[in-house]
Protein backbone atom coordinates (compact mmCIF):
# COMPACT_ATOMS: atom_id res chain seq x y z
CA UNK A 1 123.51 133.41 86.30
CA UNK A 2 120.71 131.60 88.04
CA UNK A 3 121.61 127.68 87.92
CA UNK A 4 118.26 125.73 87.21
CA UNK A 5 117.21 123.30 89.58
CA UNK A 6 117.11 119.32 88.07
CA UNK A 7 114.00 117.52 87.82
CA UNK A 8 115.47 115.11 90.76
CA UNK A 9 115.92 117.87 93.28
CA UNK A 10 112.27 118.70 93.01
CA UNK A 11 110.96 114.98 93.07
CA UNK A 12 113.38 114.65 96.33
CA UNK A 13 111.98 117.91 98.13
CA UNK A 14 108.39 116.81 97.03
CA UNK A 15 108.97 113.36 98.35
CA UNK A 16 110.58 115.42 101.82
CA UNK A 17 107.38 117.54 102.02
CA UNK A 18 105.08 115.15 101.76
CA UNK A 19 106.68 112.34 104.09
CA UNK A 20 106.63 115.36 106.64
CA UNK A 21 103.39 115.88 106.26
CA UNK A 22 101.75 112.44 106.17
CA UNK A 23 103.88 112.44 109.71
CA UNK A 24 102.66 115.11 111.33
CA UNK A 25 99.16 113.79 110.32
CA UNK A 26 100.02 110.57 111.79
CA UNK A 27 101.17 112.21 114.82
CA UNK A 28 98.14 114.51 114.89
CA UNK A 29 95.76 111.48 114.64
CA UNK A 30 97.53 108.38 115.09
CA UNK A 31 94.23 106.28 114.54
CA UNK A 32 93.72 107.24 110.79
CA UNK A 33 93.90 103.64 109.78
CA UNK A 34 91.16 102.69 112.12
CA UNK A 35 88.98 105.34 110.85
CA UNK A 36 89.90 105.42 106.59
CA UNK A 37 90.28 101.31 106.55
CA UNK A 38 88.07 99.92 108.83
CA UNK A 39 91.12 97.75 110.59
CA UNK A 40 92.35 97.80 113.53
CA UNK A 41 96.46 96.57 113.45
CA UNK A 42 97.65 96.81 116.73
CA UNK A 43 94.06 96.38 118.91
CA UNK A 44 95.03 100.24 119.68
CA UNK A 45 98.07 99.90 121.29
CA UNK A 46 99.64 102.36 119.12
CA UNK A 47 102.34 100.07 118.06
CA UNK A 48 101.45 100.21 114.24
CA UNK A 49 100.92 103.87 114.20
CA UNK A 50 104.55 104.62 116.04
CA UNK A 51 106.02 102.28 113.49
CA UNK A 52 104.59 104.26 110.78
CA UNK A 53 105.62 107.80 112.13
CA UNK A 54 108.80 106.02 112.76
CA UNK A 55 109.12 104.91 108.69
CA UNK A 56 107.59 108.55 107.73
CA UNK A 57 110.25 110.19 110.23
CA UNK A 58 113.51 107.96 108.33
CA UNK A 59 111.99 109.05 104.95
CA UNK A 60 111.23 112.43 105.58
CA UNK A 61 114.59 112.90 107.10
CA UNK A 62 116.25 110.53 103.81
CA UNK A 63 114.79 113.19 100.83
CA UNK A 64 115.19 116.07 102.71
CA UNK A 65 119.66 114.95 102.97
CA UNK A 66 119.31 113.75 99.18
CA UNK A 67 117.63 116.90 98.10
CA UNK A 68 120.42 118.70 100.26
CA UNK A 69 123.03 117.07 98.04
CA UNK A 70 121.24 117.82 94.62
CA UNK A 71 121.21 121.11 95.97
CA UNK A 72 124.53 121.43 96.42
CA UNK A 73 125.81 119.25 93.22
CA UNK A 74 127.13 121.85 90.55
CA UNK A 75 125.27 123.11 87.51
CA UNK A 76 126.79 120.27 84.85
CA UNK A 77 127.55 117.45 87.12
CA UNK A 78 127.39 114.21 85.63
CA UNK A 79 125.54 111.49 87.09
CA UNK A 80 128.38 108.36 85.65
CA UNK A 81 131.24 107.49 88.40
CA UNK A 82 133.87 107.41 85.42
């Protein structure tokens, strides 16, 4: 029997997917918040952007290990600590 998959798995492997993305974006044009906001952070010395890929990288890499867990909790496992 196929054990269904809780609603907190998915949120955490959506949350993964699309931390990974927005950092590969980031990486793939690191000046996105010169050209979307009209601001420019750092005076483009990529400082601001490497702090966000760095924040996107720890998040990405956080849902992806709690997703791993709710993966690997079994079917029926309570949430309480008692």
């Amino acid at each position: 029997m196929r054990a269904r998959r809780r609603a907190r798995f998915w949120a955490e492997l959506t949350l993964a997917a699309m931390s990974a993305l927005c950092l590969a974006l980031t990486i793939a044009i690191p000046d996105w918040i010169e050209h979307i906001f009209g601001i420019d952070p750092d005076h483009h010395s990529g400082l601001f952007e490497a702090a966000i890929a760095a924040v996107l990288l720890a998040a990405t890499l956080l849902f992806g290990v709690l997703a791993h867990f709710e993966w690997r909790r079994p079917a029926g496992a309570s949430d309480t600590l008692g």
